[in-house]
Protein backbone atom coordinates (compact mmCIF):
# COMPACT_ATOMS: atom_id res chain seq x y z
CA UNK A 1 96.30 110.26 34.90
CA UNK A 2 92.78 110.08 33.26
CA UNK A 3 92.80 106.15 34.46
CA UNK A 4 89.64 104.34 35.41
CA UNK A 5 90.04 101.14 37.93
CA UNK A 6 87.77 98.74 38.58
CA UNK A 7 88.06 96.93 42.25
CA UNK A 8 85.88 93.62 42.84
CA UNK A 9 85.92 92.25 46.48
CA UNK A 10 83.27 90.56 48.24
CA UNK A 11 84.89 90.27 52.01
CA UNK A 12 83.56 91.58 54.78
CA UNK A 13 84.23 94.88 56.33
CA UNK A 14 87.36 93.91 58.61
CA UNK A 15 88.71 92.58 54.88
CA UNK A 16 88.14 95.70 52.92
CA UNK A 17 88.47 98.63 55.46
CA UNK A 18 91.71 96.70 55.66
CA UNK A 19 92.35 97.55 52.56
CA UNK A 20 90.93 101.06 52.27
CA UNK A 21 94.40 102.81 52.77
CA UNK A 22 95.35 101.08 49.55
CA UNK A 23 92.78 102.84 47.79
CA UNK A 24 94.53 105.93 48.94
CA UNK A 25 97.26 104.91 46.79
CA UNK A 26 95.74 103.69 43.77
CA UNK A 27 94.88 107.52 43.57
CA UNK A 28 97.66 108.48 42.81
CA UNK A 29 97.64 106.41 39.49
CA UNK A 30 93.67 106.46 38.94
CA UNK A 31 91.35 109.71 38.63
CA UNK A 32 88.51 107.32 38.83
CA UNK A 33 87.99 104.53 40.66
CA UNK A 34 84.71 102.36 41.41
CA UNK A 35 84.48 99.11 43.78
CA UNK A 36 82.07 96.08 43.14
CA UNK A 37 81.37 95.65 47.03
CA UNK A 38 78.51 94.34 49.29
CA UNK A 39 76.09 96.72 48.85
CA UNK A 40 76.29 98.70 52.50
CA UNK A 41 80.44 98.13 52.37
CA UNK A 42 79.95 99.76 48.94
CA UNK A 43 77.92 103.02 50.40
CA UNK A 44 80.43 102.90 53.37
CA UNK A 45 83.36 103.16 51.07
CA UNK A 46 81.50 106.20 48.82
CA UNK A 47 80.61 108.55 51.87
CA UNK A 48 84.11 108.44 52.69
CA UNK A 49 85.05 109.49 49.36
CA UNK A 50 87.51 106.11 48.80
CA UNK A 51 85.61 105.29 45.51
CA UNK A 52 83.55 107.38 43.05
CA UNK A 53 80.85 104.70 42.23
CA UNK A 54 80.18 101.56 44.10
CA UNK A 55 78.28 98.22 42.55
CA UNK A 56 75.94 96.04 44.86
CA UNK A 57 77.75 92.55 44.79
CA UNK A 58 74.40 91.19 45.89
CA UNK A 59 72.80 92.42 42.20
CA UNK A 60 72.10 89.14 39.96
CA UNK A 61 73.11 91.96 36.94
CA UNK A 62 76.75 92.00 38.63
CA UNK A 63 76.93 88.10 40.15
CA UNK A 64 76.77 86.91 36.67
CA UNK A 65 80.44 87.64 36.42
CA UNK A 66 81.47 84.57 38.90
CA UNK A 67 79.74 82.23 36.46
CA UNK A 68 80.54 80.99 32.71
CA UNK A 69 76.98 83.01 31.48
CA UNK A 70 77.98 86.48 32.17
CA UNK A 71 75.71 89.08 31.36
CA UNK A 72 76.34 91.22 28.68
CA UNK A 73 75.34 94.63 30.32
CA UNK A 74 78.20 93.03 32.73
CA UNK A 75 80.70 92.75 29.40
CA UNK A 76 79.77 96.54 28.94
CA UNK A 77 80.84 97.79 31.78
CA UNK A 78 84.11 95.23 32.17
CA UNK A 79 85.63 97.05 28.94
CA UNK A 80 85.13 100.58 30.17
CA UNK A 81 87.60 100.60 32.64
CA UNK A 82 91.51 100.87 32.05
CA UNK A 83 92.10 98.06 35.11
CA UNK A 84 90.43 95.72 36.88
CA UNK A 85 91.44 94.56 40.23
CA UNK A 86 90.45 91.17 41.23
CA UNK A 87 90.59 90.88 45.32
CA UNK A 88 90.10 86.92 45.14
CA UNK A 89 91.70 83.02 45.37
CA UNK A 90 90.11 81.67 42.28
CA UNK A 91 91.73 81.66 39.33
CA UNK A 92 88.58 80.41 37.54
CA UNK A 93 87.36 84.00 38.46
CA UNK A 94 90.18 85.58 36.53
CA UNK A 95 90.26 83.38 33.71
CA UNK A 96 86.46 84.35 33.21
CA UNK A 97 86.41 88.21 33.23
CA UNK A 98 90.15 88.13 31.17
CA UNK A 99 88.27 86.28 28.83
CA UNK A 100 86.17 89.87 28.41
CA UNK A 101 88.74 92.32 29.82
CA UNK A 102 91.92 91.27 28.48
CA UNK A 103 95.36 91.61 30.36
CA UNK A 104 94.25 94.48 31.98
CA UNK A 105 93.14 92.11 34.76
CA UNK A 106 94.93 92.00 37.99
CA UNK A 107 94.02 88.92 40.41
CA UNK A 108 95.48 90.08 44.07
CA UNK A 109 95.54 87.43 46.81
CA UNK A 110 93.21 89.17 49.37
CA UNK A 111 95.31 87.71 52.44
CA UNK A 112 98.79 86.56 52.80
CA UNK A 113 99.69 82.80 53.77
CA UNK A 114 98.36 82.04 57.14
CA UNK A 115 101.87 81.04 58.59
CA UNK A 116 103.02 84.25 56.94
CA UNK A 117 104.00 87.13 59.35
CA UNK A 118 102.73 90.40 57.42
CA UNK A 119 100.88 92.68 57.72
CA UNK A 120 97.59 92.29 55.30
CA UNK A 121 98.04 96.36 54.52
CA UNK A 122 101.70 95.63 53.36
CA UNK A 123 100.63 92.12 51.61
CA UNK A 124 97.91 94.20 49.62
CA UNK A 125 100.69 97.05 48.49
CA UNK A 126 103.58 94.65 47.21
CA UNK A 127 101.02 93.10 45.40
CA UNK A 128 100.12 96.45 43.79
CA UNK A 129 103.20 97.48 43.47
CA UNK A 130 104.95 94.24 41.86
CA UNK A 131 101.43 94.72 39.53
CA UNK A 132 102.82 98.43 38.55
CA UNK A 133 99.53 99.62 39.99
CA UNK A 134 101.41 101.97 42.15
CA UNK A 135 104.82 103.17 42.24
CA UNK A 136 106.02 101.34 45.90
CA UNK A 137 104.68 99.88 48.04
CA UNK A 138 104.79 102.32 51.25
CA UNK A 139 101.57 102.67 53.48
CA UNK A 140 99.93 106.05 53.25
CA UNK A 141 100.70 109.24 55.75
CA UNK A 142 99.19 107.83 59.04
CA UNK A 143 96.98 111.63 58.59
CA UNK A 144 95.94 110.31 55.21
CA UNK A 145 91.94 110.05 56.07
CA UNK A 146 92.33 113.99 56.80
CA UNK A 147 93.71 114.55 53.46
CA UNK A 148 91.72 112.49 51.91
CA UNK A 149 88.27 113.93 53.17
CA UNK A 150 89.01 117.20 53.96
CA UNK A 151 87.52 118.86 57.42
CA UNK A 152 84.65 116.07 57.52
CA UNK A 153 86.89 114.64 59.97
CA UNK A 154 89.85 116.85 60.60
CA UNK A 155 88.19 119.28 62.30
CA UNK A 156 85.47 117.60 64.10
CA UNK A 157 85.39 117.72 67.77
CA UNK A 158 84.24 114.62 69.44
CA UNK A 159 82.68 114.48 72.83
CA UNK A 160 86.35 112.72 74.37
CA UNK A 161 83.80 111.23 77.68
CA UNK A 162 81.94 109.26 75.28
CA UNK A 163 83.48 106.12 74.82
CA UNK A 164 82.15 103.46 72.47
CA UNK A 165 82.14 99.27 73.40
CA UNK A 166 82.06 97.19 70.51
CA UNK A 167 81.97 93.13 72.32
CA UNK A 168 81.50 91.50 69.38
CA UNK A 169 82.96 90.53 66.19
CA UNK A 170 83.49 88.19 62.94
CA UNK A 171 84.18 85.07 65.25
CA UNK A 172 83.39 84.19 68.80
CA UNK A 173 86.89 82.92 68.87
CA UNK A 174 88.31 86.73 69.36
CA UNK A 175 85.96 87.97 71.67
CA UNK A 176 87.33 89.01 74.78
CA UNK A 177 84.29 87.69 77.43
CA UNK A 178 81.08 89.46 77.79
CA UNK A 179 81.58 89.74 81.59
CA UNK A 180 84.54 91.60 81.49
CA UNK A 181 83.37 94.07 79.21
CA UNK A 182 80.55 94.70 81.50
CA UNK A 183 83.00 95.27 84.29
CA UNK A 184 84.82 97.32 82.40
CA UNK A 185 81.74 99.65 81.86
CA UNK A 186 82.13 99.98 85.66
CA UNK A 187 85.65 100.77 85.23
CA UNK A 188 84.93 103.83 82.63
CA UNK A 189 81.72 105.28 84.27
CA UNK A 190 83.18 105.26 87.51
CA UNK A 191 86.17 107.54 85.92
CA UNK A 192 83.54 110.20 84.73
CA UNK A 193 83.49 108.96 81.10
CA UNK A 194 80.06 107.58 79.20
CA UNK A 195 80.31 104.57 77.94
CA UNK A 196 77.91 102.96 75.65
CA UNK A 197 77.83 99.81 73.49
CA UNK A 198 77.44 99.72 70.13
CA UNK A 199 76.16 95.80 68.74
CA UNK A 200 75.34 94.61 64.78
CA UNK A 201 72.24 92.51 63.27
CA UNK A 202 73.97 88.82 64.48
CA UNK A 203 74.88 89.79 68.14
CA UNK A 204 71.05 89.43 69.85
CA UNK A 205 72.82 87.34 72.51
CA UNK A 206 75.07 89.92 73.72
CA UNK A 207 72.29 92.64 73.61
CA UNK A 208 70.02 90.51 75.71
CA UNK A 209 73.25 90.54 78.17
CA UNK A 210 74.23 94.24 78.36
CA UNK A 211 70.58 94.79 78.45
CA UNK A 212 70.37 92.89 82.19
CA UNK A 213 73.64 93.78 83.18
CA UNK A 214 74.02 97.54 82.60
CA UNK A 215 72.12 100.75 83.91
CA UNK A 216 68.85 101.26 82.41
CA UNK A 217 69.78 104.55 80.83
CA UNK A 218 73.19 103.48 79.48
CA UNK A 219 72.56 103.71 75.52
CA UNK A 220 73.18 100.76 73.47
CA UNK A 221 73.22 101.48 69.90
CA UNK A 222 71.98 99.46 67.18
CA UNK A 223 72.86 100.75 63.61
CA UNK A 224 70.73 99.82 61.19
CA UNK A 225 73.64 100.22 58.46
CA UNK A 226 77.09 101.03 58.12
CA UNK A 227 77.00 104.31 57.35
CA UNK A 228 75.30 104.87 60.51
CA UNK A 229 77.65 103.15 61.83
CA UNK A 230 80.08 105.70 61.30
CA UNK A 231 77.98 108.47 61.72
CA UNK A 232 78.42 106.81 66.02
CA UNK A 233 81.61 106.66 65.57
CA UNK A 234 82.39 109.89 64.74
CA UNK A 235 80.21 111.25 67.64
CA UNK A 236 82.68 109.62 70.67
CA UNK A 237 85.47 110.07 72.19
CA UNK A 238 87.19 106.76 71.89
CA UNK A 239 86.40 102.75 71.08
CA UNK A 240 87.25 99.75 72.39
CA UNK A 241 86.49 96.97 70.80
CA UNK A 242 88.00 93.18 69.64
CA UNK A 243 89.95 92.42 66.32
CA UNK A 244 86.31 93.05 64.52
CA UNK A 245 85.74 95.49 61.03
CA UNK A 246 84.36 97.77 63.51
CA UNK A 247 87.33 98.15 65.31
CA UNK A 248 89.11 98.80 61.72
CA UNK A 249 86.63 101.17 60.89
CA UNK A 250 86.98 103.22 63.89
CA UNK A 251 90.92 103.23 63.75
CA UNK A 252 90.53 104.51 59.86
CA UNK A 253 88.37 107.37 61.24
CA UNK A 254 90.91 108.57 63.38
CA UNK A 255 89.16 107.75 66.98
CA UNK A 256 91.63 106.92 69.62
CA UNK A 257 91.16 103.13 69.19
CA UNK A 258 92.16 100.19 71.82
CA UNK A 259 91.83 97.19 70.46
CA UNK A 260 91.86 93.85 72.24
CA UNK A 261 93.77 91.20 71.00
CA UNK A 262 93.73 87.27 71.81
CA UNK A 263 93.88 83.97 69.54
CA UNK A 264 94.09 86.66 66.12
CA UNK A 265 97.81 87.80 65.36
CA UNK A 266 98.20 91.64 65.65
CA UNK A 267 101.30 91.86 63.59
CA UNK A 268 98.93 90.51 60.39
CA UNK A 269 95.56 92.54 61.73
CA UNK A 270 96.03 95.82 63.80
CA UNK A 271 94.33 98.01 62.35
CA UNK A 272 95.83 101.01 60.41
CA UNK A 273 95.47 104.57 61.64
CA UNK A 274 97.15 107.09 63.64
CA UNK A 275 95.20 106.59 66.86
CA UNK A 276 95.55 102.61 67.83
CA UNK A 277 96.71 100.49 70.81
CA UNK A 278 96.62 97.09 70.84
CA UNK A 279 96.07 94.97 74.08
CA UNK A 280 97.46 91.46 74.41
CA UNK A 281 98.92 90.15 77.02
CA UNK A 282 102.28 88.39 77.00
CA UNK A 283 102.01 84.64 76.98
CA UNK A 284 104.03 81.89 75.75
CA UNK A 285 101.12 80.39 73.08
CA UNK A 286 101.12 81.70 69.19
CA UNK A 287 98.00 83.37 67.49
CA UNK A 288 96.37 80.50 66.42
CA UNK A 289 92.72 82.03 65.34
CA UNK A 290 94.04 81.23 61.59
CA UNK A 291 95.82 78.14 62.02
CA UNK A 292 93.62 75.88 64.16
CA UNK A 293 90.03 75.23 64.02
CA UNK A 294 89.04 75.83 67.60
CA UNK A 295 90.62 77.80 70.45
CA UNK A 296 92.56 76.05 73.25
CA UNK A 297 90.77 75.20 76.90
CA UNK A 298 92.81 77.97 78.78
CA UNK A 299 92.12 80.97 76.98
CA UNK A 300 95.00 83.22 78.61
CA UNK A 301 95.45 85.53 75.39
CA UNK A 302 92.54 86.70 76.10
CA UNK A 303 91.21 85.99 79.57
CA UNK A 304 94.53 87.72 81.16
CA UNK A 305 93.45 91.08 79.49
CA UNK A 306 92.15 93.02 82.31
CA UNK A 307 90.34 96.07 82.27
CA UNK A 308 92.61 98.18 83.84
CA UNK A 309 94.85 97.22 81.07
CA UNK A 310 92.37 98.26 78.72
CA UNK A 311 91.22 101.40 80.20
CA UNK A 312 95.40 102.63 80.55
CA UNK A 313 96.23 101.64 77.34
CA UNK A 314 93.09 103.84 75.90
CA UNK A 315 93.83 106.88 77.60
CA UNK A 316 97.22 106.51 76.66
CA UNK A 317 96.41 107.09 73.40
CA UNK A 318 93.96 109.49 73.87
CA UNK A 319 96.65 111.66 75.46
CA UNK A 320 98.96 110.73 71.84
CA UNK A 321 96.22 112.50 69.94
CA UNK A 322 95.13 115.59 72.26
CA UNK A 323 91.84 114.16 72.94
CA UNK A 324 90.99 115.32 75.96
């Protein structure tokens, strides 16, 4: 099993957290394996022990690789590893680095056929699998971040009152509306539980909201990277959030995760973990977040998501997981 893999993939975090229980399996074939990733998706996925070494995609060294000039330290470090794993669409791509690497060089669609109704998790693993990169393509164990990282997680007691808001996400499209969030911080604090909002770098319009709209002393957190990111995360009691790589990152973690749903198709995108509920209401429209370029004018996929129904359908699972 002395097997080194190479994984390049520059998506964003909802793309490769998506991924991360795939990385599970490719352990099972690999004793090392290193990830050419934005540089804080990259630290993200080495304090959680998924890789062994990560590679700034950012690094002109490393970006040479996507052009017909590739560097030669980049040649160097192509031919030490047993298999490479290509995450991408272009075939250019591929043609370049198996023009250095050989047949060793796996290209992997990173997301199934828009009209295609998968889940990305199992689209990644049939790939892998039909690649003989693993054995089958099952998911892992839905405990398999315990395993994986030992008591860091498995034993750690979060405060279960502290709840976590996450309003934002990739798109505006998927964003259940600001107000409703805000009444739904009403909702939790008047049931005894602390909620606080958690916002990234490109949401200042949404902290300039909560900031007028909820109690003074009501944290809002603002990481200033991703693993402090998760460092939050691991400190509460359960997250709400919309289809966002925040709400992926908090479902691999293990939190009891409720994640609201609207225009984005939750048989493709719930996130994997142990701990999720998904909220979307019935209606007679299709997800159409990938298939159309703008959202329609009555927005009831997401605007008939109430907070009550949010609020039930995370203590629901909070009761699943004996977080009490």
């Amino acid at each position: 099993m002395n097997k080194k893999l190479l994984i390049i993939h520059q998506g964003a975090l909802g793309d490769i957290v998506s991924i991360f229980p795939s990385l599970i399996r490719l352990r099972e074939k690999f004793s090392r394996i290193d990830a050419l990733f934005k540089k804080s998706i990259g630290e993200l996925a080495s304090s959680l022990k998924l890789i062994d070494k990560a590679y700034p995609a950012e690094a002109a060294f490393f970006s040479s690789m996507f052009s017909h000039k590739v560097d030669p330290a980049a040649v160097k470090l192509l031919c030490l590893y047993d298999e490479i794993i290509i995450f991408s669409y272009s075939q250019e791509l591929e043609g370049i680095i198996r023009g250095f690497a050989g047949n060793k060089v796996h290209r992997i669609q990173p997301r199934p056929d828009r009209y295609t109704k998968i889940h990305i998790l199992n689209h990644i693993l049939e790939q892998l699998a039909e690649s003989r990169l693993i054995e089958d393509p099952a998911p892992p164990e839905s405990d398999f971040y315990s395993r994986l990282i030992g008591n860091e997680i498995k034993n750690y007691r979060p405060d279960s009152s502290n709840i976590l808001f996450h309003p934002g996400s990739g798109s505006i499209r998927k964003n259940w509306p600001a107000l409703f969030f805000i009444e739904l911080f009403k909702v939790v604090k008047s049931m005894g539980m602390n909620p606080e909002i958690i916002l990234g770098p490109a949401e200042q319009n949404l902290l300039e909201i909560f900031d007028a709209s909820i109690p003074a002393e009501s944290k809002i957190h603002l990481p200033a990277d991703l693993p402090e990111l998760m460092k939050i995360l691991k400190q509460s009691g359960g997250f709400i959030g919309n289809d966002s790589g925040v709400s992926h990152l908090s479902a691999f973690l293990g939190i009891p995760t409720a994640v609201i749903f609207g225009p984005s198709d939750p048989k493709r995108w719930k996130p994997f973990g142990r701990s999720v509920a998904v909220i979307r209401p019935e209606t007679d429209c299709t997800p159409c977040f990938e298939t159309e370029k703008s959202n329609c004018t009555d927005m009831k996929c997401l605007e008939l998501t109430t907070p009550e129904m949010v609020v039930r359908s995370l203590l629901k699972i909070k009761r699943k997981c004996n977080v009490r």
